[in-house]
Protein backbone atom coordinates (compact mmCIF):
# COMPACT_ATOMS: atom_id res chain seq x y z
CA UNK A 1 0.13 -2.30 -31.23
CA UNK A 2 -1.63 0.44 -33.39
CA UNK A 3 -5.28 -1.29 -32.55
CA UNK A 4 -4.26 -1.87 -29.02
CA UNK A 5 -3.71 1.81 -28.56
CA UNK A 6 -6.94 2.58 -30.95
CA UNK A 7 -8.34 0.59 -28.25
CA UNK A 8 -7.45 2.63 -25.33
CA UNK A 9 -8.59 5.81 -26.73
CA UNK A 10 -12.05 4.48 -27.59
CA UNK A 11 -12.11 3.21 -24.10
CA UNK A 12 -10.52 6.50 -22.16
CA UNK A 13 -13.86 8.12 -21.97
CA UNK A 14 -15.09 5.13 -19.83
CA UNK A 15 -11.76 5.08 -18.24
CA UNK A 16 -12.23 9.09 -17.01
CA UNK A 17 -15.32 8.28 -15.89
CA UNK A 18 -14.36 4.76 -13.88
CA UNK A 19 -11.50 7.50 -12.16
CA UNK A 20 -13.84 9.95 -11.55
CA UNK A 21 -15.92 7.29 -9.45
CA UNK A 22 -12.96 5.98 -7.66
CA UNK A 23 -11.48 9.17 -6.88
CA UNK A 24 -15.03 10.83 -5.19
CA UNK A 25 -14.85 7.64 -3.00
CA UNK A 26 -11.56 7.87 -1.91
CA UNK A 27 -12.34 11.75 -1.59
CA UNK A 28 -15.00 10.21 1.23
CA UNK A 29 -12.81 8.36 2.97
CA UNK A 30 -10.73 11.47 3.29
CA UNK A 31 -13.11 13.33 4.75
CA UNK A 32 -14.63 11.35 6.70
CA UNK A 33 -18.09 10.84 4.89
CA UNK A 34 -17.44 6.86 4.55
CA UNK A 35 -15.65 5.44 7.58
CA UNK A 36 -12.52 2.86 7.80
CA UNK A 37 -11.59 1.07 10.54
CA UNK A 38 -8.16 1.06 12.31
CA UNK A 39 -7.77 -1.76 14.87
CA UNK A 40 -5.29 -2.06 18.11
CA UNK A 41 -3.87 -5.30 16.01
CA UNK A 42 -1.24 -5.63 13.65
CA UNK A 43 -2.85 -5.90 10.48
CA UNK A 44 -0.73 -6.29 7.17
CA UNK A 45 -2.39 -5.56 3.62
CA UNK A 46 -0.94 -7.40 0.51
CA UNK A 47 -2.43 -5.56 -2.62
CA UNK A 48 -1.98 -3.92 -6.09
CA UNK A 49 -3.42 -0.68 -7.62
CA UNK A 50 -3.28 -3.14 -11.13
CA UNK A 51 -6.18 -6.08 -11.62
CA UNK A 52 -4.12 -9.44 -10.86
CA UNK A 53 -0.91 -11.34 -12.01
CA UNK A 54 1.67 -9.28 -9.40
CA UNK A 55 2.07 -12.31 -7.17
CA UNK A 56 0.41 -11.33 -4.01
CA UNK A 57 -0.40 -15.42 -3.37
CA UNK A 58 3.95 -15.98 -3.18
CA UNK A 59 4.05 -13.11 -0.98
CA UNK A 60 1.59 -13.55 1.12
CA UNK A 61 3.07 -17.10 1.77
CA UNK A 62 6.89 -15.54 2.44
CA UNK A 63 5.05 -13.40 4.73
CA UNK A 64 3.59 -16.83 6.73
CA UNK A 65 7.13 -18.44 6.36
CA UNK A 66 8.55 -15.46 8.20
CA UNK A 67 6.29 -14.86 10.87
CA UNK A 68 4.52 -18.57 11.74
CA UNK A 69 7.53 -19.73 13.75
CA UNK A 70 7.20 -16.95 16.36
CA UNK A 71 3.65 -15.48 16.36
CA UNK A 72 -0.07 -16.65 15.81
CA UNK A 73 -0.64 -15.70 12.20
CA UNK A 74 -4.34 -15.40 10.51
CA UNK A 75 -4.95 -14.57 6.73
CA UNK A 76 -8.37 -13.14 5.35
CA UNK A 77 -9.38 -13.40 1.63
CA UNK A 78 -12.21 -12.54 -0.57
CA UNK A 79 -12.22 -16.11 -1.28
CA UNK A 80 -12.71 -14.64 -5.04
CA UNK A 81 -15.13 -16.92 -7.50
CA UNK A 82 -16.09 -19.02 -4.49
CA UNK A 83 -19.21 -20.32 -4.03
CA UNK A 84 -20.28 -19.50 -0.62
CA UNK A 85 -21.17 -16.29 0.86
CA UNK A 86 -20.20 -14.63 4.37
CA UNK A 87 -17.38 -15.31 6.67
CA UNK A 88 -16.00 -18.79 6.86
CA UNK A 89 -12.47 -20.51 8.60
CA UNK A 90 -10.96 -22.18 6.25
CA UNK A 91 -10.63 -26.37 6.57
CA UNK A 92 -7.75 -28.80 4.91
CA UNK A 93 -10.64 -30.81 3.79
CA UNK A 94 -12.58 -27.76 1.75
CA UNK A 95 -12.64 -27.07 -1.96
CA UNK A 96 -11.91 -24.28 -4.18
CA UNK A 97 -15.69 -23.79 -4.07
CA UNK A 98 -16.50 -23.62 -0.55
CA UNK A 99 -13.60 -21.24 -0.08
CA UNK A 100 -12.00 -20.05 -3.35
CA UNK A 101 -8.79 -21.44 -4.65
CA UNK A 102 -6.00 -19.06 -2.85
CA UNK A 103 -7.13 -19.59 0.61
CA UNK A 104 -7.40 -23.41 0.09
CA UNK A 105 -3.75 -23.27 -1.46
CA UNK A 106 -2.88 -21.35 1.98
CA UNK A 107 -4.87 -23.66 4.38
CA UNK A 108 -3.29 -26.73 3.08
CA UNK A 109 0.19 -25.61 2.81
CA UNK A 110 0.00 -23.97 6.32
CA UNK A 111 -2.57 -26.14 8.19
CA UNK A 112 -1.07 -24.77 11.26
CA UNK A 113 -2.41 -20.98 10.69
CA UNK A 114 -5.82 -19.68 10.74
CA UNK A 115 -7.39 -19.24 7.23
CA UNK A 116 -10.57 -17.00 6.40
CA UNK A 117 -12.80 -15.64 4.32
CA UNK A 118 -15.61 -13.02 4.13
CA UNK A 119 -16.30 -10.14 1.54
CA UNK A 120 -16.39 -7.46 4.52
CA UNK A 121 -13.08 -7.65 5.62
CA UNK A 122 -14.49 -4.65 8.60
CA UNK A 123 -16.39 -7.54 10.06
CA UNK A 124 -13.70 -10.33 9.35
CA UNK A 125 -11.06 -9.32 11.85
CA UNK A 126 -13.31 -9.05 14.94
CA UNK A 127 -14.76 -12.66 14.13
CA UNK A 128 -10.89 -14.22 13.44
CA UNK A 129 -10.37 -12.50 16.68
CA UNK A 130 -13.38 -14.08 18.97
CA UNK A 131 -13.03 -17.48 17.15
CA UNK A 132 -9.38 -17.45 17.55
CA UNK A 133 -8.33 -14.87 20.00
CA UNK A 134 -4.69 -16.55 19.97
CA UNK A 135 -3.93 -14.73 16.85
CA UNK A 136 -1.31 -12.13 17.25
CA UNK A 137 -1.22 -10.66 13.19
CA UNK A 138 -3.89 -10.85 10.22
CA UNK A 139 -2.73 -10.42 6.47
CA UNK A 140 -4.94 -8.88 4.41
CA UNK A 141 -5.30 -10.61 0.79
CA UNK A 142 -5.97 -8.35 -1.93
CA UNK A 143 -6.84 -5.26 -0.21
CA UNK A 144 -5.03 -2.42 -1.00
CA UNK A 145 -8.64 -1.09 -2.56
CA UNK A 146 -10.83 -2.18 0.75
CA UNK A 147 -10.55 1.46 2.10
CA UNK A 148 -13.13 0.55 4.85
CA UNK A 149 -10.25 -1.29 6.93
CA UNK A 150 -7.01 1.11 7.52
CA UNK A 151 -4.49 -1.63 7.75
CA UNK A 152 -1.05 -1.12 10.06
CA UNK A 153 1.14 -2.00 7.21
CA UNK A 154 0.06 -1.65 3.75
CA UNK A 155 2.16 -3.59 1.29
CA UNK A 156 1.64 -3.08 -2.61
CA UNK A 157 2.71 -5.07 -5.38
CA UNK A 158 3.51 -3.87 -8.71
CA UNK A 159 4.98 -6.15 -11.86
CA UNK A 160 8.42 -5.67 -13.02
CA UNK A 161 7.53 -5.42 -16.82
CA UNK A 162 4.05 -4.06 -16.79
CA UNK A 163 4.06 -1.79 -13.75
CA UNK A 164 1.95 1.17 -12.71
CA UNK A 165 3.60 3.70 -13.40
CA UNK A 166 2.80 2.60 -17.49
CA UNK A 167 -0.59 1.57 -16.36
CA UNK A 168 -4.21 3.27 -17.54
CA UNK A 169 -7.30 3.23 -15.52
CA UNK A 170 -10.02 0.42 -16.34
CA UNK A 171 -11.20 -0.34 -19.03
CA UNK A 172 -8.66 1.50 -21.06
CA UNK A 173 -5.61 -0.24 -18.98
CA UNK A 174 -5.53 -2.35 -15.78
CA UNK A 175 -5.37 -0.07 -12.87
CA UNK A 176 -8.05 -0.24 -10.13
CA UNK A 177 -7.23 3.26 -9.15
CA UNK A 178 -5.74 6.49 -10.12
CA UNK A 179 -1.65 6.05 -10.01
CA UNK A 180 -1.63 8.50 -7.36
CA UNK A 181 -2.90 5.90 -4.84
CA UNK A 182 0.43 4.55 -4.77
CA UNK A 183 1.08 6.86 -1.72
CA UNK A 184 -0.91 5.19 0.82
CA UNK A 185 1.51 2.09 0.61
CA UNK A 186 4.51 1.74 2.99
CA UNK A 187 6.14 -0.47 1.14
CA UNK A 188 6.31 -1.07 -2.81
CA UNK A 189 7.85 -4.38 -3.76
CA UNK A 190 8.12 -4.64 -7.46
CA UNK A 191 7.54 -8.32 -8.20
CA UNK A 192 8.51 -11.05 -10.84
CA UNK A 193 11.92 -8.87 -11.70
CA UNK A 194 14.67 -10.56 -13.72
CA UNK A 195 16.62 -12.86 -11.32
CA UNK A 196 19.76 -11.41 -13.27
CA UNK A 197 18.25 -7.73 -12.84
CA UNK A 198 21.05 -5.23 -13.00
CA UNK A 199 21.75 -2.72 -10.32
CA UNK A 200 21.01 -0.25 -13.37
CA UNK A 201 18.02 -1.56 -13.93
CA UNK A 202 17.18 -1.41 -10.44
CA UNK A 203 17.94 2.61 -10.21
CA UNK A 204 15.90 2.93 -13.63
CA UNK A 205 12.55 1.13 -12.00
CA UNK A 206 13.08 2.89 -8.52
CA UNK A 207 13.48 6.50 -10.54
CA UNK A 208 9.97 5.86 -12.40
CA UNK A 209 8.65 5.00 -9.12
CA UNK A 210 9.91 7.92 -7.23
CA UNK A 211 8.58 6.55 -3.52
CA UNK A 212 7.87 8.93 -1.03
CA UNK A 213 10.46 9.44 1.98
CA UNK A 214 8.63 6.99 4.42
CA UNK A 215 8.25 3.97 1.51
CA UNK A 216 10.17 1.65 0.94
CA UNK A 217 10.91 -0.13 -1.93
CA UNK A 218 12.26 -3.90 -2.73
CA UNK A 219 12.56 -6.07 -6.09
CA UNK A 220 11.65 -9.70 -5.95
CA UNK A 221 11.21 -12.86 -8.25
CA UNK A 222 10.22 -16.19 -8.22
CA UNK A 223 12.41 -19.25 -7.46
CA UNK A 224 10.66 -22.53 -8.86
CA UNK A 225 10.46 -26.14 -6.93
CA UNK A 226 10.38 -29.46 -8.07
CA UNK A 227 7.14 -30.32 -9.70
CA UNK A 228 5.12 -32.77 -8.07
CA UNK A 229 2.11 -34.99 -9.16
CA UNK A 230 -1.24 -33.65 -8.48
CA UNK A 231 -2.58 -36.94 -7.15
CA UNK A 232 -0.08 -37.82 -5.05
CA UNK A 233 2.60 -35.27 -4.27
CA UNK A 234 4.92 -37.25 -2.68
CA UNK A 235 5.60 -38.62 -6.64
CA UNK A 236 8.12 -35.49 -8.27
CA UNK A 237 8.58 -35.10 -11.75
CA UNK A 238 11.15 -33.62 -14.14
CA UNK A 239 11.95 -30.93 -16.43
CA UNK A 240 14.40 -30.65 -19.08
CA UNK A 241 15.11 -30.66 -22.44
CA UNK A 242 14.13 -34.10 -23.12
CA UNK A 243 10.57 -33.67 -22.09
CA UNK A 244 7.69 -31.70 -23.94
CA UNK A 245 4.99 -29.84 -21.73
CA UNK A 246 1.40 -29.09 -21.89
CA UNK A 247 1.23 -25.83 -19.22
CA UNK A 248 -2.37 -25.39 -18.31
CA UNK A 249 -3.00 -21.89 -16.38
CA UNK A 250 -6.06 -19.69 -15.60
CA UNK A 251 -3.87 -17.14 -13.73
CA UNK A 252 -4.21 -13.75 -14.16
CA UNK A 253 -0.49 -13.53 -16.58
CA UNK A 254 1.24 -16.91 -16.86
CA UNK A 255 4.12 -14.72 -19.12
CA UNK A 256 6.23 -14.60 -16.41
CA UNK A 257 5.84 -18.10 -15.87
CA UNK A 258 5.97 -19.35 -19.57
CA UNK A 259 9.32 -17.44 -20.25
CA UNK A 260 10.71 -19.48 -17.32
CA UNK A 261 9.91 -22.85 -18.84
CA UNK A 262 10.47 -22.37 -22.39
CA UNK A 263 14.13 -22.43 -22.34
CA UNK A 264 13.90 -25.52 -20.01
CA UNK A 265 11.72 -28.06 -21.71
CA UNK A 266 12.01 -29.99 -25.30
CA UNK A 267 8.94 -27.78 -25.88
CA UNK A 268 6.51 -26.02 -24.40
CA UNK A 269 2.71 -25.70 -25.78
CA UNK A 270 0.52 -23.53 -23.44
CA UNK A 271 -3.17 -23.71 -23.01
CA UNK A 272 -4.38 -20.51 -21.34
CA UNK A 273 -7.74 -19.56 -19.53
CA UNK A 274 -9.17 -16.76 -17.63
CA UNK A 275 -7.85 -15.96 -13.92
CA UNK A 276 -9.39 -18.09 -11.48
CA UNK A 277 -11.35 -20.83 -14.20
CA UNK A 278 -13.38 -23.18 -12.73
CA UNK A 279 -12.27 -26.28 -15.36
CA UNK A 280 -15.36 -28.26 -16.79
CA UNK A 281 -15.78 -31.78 -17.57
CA UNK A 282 -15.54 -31.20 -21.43
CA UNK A 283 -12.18 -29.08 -20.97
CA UNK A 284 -10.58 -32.17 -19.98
CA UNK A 285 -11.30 -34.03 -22.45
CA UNK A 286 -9.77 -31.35 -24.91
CA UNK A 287 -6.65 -30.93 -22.45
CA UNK A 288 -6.50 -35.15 -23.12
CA UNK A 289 -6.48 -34.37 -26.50
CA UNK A 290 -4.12 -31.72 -26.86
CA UNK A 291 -1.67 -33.53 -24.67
CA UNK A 292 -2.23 -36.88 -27.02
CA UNK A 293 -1.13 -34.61 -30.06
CA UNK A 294 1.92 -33.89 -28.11
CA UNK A 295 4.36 -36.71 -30.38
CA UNK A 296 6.97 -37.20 -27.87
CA UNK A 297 7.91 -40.30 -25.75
CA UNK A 298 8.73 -37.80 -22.68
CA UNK A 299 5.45 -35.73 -22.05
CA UNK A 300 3.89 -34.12 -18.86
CA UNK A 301 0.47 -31.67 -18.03
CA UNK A 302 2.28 -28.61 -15.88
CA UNK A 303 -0.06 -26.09 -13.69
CA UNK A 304 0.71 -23.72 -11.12
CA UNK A 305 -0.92 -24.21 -7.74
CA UNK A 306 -3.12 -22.09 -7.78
CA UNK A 307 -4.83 -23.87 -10.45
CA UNK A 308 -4.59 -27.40 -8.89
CA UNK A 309 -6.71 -26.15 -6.41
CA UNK A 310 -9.54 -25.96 -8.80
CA UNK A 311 -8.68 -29.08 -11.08
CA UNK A 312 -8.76 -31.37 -8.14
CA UNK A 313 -12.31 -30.27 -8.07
CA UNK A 314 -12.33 -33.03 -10.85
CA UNK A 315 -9.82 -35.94 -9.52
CA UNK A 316 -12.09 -38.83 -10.32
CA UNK A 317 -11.79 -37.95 -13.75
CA UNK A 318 -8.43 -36.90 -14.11
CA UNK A 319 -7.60 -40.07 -13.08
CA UNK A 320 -10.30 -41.82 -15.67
CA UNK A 321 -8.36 -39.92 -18.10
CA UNK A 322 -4.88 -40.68 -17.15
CA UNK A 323 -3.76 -37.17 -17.02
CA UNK A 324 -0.31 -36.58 -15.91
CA UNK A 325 -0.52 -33.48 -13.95
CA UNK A 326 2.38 -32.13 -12.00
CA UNK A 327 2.36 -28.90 -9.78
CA UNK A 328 4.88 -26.50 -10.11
CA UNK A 329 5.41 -24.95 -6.72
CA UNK A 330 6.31 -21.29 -6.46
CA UNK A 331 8.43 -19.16 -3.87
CA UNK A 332 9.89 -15.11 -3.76
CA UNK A 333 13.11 -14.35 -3.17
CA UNK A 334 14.17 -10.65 -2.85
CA UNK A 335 17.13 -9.59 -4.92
CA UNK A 336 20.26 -7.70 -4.29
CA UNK A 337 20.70 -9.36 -1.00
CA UNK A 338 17.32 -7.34 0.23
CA UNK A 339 15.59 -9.94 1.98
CA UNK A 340 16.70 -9.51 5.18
CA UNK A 341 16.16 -6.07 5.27
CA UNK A 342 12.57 -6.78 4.04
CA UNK A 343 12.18 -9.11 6.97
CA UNK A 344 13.32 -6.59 9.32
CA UNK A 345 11.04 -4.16 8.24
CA UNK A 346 7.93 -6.49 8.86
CA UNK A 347 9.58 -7.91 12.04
CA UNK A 348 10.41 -3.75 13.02
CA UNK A 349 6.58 -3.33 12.46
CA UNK A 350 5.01 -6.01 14.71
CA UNK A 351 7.99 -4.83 17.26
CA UNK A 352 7.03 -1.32 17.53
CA UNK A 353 3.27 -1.48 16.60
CA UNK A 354 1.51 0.73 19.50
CA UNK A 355 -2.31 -0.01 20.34
């Protein structure tokens, strides 16, 4: 702890100057120097002021769940680490490379929804909307930052145990942007919260917060599915005590995810990689290794989905190898019987939204 904090105060001259950066450019937005763009459409933003891990994939996803039965729903990514360039619609049949690996997980969970990317999310909409002018509401992934687009409903995500409020500016902390920023969002929903979280504990988080008379603010976690095998889905695994697992994650905090398992599973032995890690041949062959050394008759490889998006980049070999890989699929759930008052707030939204 004493060299992490050594480490922040060496850093905190970078950090000022990072904010000083961020905060002359939202200074030009403000006054109307750099432009955004407000459209006559519903358009939701999904973000964070913090760099990844606060579950804006789940979320996005409850969002689809909620609205695809009644309306023509789009999403538009980054399509972060991907390959390509420029604006693309999203196919079953792409890869994590073509497309990036959280708008493949979205287009083939939701085949039935339009799914793009582009960088310029200013020049996105209008093309989602001539190539698909059936479309009735875009969410925005990851843009809480993307000032050039003034969204109708900006949603921001921050973590139960490491949220903003505690937060220092890059590359002292994690923060994108001064904590202040917080104010543009209409709603705060502070993700992967205890699922036993106390109405105390509630109160506490909501008093660090403080939000603003028009925000609102909700508490959510995650809910986990059967795993399933990465090769064939329709094949489910199991987890409990008598099996021993080899988690494999390149998400941006797999804590969350780890606690969840460990009290689960005979044991648990985690191998960990950046956010977004494009596996290589060779890294299989270690995972094969590591999951040899595992000396137990009940044994499987977990990953989140996220991730199997990029490690079916290499199914031939996975299945040369005999890996056992099962998916563990993810979903949010709002606590304290909130959910359908966060529904009604995104359904009260699309309702009333005025051109």
């Amino acid at each position: 702890m004493i060299q992490f904090r050594l480490l922040q105060f060496l850093l905190s001259p970078f950090a000022l100057l990072y904010g000083l950066a961020v905060a002359l450019r939202n200074l030009f937005y403000q006054v109307g120097i750099l432009k955004s763009v407000s459209f006559n459409f519903p358009v939701i933003s999904v973000g964070n002021l913090s760099m990844g891990g606060s579950g804006k994939t789940p979320h996005i996803e409850y969002l689809i769940r909620l609205l695809k039965e009644y309306i023509y729903i789009a999403t538009l990514s980054r399509g972060y680490k991907r390959k390509t360039t420029g604006f693309l619609i999203a196919r079953p049949e792409m890869n994590a490379e073509q497309i990036g690996d959280e708008p493949l997980q979205f287009v083939r969970k939701f085949p039935d929804i339009t799914v793009a990317v582009g960088e310029n999310r200013a020049f996105g909409i209008p093309q989602i909307l001539s190539l698909r002018p059936h479309v009735q509401t875009i969410l925005l992934d990851d843009a809480f930052q993307h000032r050039a687009v003034q969204p109708g409903l900006n949603m921001m995500l921050t973590e139960y145990l490491r949220p903003f409020t505690d937060d220092f500016l890059l590359p002292s902390g994690r923060l994108r942007e001064w904590r202040s920023a917080y104010r543009r969002a209409d709603i705060i929903v502070v993700s992967k919260c205890p699922e036993a979280m106390s109405l105390q504990e509630r109160d506490r988080m909501r008093n660090k917060i403080r939000p603003l008379p028009h925000q609102r603010i909700f508490f959510s976690t995650y809910t986990y599915g059967q795993p399933y095998f990465l090769l064939n889905p329709a094949y489910a695994g199991a987890l409990d005590q008598e099996t021993d697992v080899l988690l494999l994650t390149g998400i941006a905090n797999a804590d969350y995810l780890a606690q969840h398992l460990e009290p689960l599973v005979g044991s648990l032995t985690h191998m960990e990689y950046e956010d977004h890690h494009y596996f290589e041949e060779t890294e299989l062959f270690q995972i094969q290794t590591r999951f040899k050394n595992l000396e137990s008759g009940r044994k499987l490889i977990l990953t989140t989905e996220k991730d199997a998006m990029r490690l079916e980049l290499h199914r031939a070999r996975i299945m040369e190898l005999q890996l056992p890989i099962f998916v563990l699929p993810v979903e949010v759930q709002f606590l304290f019987g909130s959910g359908q008052e966060f529904d009604q707030a995104i359904k009260e939204f699309l309702i009333h939204f005025k051109i």
